[in-house]
Protein backbone atom coordinates (compact mmCIF):
# COMPACT_ATOMS: atom_id res chain seq x y z
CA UNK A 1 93.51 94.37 80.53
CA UNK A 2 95.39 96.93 82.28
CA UNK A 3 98.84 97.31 83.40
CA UNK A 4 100.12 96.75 86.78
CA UNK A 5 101.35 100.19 87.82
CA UNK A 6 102.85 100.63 91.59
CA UNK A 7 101.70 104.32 91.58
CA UNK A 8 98.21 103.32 91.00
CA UNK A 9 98.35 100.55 93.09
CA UNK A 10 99.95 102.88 95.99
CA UNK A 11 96.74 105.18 95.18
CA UNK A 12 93.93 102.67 95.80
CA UNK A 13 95.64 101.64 99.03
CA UNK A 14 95.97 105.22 100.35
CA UNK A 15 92.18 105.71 99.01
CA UNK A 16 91.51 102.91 101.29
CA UNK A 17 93.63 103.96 104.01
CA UNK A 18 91.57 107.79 104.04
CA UNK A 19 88.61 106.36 104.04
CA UNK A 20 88.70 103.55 106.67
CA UNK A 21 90.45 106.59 108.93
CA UNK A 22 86.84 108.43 107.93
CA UNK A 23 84.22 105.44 108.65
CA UNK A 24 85.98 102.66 109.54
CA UNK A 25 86.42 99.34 107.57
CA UNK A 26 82.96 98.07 107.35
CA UNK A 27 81.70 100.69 105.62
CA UNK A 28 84.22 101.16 103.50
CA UNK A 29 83.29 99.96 99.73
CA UNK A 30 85.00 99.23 96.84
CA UNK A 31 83.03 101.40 94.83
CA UNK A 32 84.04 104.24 97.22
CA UNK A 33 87.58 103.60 97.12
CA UNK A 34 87.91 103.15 93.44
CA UNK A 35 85.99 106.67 93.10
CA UNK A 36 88.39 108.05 95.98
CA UNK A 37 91.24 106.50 93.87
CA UNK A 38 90.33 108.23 90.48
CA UNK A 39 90.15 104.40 88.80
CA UNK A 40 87.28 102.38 87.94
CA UNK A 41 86.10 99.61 90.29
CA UNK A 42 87.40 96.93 88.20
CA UNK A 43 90.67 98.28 88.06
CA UNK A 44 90.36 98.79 91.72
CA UNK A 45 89.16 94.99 91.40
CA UNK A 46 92.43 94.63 88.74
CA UNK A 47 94.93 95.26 91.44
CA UNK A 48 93.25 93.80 94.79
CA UNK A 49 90.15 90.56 95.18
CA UNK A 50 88.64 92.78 98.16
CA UNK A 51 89.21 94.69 100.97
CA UNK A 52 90.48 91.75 102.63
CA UNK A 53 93.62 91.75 100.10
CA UNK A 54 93.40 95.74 100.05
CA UNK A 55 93.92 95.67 103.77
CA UNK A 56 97.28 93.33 103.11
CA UNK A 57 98.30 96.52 100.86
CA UNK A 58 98.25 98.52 103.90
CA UNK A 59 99.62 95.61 106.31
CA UNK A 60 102.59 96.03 103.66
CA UNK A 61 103.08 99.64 103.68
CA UNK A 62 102.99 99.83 107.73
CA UNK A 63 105.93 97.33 107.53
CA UNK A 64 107.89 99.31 105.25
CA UNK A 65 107.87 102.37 106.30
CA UNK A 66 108.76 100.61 109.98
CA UNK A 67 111.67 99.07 108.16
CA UNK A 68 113.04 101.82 106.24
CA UNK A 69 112.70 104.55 109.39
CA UNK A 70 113.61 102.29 111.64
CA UNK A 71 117.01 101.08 109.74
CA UNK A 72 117.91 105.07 108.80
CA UNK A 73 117.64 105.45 112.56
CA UNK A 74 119.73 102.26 113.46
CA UNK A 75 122.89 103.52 111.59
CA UNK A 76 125.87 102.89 112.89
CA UNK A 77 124.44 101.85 116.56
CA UNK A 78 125.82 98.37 117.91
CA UNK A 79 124.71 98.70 121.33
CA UNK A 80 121.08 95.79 120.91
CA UNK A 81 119.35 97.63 123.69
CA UNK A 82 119.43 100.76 121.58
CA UNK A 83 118.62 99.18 118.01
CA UNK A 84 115.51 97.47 119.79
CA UNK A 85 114.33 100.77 121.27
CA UNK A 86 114.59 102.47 118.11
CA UNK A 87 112.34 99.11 116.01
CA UNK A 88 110.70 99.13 118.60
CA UNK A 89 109.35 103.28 119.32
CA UNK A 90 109.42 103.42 115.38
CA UNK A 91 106.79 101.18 115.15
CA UNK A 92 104.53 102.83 117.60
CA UNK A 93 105.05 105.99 115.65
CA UNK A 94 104.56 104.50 112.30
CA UNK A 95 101.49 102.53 114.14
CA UNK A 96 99.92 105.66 115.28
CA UNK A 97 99.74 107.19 112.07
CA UNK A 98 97.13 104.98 111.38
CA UNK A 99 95.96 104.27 114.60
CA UNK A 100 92.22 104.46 113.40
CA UNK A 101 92.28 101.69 110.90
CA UNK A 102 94.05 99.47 113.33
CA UNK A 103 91.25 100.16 115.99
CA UNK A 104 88.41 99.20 112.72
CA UNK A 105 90.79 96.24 112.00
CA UNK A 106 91.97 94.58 115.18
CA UNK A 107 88.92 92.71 116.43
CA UNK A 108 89.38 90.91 112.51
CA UNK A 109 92.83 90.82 113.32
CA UNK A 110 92.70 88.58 116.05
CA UNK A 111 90.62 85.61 114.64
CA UNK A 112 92.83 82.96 113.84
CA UNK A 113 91.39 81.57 110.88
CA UNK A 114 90.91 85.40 109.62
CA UNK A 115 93.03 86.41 106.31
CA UNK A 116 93.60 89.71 108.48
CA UNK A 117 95.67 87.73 110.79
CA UNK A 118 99.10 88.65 110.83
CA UNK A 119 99.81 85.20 111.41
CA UNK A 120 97.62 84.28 107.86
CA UNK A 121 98.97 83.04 104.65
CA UNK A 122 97.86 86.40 103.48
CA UNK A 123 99.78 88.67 105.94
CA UNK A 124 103.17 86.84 104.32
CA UNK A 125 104.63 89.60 102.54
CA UNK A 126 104.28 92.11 105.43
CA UNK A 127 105.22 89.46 108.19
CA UNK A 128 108.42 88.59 106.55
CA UNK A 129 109.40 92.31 105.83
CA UNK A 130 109.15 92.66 110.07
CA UNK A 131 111.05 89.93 110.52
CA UNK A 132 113.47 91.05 108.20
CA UNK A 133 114.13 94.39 110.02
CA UNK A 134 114.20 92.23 113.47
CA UNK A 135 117.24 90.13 111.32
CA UNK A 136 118.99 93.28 110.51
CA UNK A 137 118.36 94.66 113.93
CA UNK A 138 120.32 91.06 115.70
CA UNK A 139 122.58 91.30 112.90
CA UNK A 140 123.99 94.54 113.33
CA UNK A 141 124.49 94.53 117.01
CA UNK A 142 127.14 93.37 119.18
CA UNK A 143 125.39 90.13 120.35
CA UNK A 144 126.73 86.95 120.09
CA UNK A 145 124.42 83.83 120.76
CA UNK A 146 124.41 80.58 119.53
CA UNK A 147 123.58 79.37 116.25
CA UNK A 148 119.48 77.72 117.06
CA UNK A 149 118.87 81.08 119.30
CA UNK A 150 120.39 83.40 116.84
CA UNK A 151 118.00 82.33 113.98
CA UNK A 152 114.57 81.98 116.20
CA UNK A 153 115.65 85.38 117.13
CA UNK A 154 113.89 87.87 114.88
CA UNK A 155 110.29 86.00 114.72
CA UNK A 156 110.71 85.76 118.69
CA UNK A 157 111.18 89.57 118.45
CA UNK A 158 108.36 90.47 115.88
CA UNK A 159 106.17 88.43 118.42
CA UNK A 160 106.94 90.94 121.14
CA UNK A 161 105.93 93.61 118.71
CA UNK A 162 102.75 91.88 118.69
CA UNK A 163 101.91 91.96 122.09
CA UNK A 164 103.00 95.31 122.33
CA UNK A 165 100.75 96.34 119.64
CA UNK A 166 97.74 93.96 121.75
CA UNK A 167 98.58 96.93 124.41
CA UNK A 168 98.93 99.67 122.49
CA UNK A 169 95.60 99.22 120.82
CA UNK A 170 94.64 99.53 124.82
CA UNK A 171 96.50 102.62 125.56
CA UNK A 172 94.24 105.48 125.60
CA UNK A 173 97.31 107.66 126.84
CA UNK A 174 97.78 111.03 124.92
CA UNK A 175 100.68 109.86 121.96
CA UNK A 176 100.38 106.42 123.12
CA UNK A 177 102.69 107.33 126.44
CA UNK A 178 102.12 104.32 128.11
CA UNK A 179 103.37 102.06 125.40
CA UNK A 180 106.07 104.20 124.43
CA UNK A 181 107.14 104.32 128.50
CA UNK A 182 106.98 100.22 128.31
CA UNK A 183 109.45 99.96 125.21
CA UNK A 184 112.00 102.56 127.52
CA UNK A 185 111.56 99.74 129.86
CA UNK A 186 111.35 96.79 127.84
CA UNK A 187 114.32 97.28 125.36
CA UNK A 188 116.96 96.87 128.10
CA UNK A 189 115.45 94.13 129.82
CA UNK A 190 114.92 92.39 126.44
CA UNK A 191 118.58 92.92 125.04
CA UNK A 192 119.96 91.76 128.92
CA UNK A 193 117.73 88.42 128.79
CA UNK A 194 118.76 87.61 125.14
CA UNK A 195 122.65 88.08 126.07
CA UNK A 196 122.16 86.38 129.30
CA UNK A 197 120.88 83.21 126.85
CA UNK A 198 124.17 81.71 125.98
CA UNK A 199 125.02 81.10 129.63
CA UNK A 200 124.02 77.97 131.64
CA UNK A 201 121.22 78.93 134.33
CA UNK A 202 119.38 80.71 131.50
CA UNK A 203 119.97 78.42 128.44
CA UNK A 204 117.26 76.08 129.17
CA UNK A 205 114.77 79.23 129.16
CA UNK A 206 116.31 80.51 125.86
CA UNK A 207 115.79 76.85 124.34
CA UNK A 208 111.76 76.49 125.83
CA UNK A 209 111.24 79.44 124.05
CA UNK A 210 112.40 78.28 121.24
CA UNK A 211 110.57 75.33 120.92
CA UNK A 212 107.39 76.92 121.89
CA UNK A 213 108.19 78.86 118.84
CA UNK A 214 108.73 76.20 116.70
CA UNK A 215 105.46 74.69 118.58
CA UNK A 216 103.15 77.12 117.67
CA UNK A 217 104.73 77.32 113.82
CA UNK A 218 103.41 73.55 113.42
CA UNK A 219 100.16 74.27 114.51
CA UNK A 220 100.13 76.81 112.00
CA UNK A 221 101.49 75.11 109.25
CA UNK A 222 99.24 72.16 110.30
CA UNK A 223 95.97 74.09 110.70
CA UNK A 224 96.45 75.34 106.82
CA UNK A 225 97.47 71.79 105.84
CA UNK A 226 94.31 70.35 107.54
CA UNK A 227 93.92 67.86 109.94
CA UNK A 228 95.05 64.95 108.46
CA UNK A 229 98.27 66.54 107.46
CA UNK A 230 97.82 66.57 104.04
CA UNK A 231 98.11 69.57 101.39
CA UNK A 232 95.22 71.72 100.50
């Protein structure tokens, strides 16, 4: 049995990643990617079940690279407005890089009950590595919120990177300018409405939000237990 070697696993994805830019996801093989890779398809098999779990590869390396750009850029910036227009244009620009296999992979994407899903039990390694950037983005400002707001606060945020990224698939604008003219916009207003949160005509808001959040996490959490509520 072979090793597990990061290199080689690194290979297959960007195998995968070429040729799903060339014909899209569907007709993308395993076979193809393994020969694309220089391994054999069962060490292609070795390191990922499918292209389903190949795709959570690339899910992974899209939040990294957003992570690691985005906190270089961040450095030594307090002002939130500015630290969420930075996350927030990085990811467009690490997005577009692979704008392709996000166009092949979105209508997947969307289906609930699809291991695509960001929202899937699958998609946990690269949802928590977004979130994680959104906590270091909160952290290192100079907001101060309460204690329930502070700690919804980065999933809220990785949820508005997920409508933006509905739109951007949309946005047929040359370089995405459309999107990238909404998070100029959008930053600002964000970082206002999240300090504005700790004071009383807007606290209610901040704490509906909240709950909706936590809403739609039980639905989640109950929708993979099953019905009845009991584990799988």
């Amino acid at each position: 049995m072979p090793t597990l070697d990061s290199t080689t696993r690194d290979r297959i994805v960007e195998a995968a990643t070429e040729l799903i830019l060339e014909h899209g996801y569907e007709r993308t093989t395993m076979r193809a990617i393994a020969e694309r890779a220089g391994v054999s398809q069962g060490s292609a098999y070795y390191y990922f079940s499918g292209k389903e779990d190949l795709v959570q590869g690339f899910y992974l390396r899209i939040a990294r690279e957003h992570a690691d750009l985005s906190r270089e850029r961040m450095e030594g910036e307090k002002a939130l407005k500015t630290r969420l227009a930075i996350t927030l244009d990085t990811y467009l620009e690490v997005s577009g890089r692979y704008r392709a296999v996000a166009e092949s992979l979105v209508s997947m994407a969307v289906v609930p009950t699809s291991p695509l899903s960001p929202f899937s039990a699958e998609s946990k390694p690269a949802r928590e590595t977004f979130i994680a950037l959104y906590d270091d983005v909160v952290e290192g400002s100079e907001l101060r919120a309460d204690a329930r707001l502070r700690a919804a606060l980065p999933e809220l945020l990785w949820l508005v990177q997920m409508i933006l990224t509905l739109g951007w698939v949309q946005d047929l604008s040359p370089e995405a300018k459309v999107s990238r003219k909404i998070v100029s916009r959008l930053a600002p207003t964000l970082a206002r409405l999240i300090k504005a949160a700790r004071f009383k005509p807007l606290s209610p808001l901040a704490g509906e939000a909240i709950d909706a959040l936590d809403a739609i996490k039980e639905a989640r959490q109950a929708r993979v237990r099953g019905d009845d509520g009991a584990a799988p």
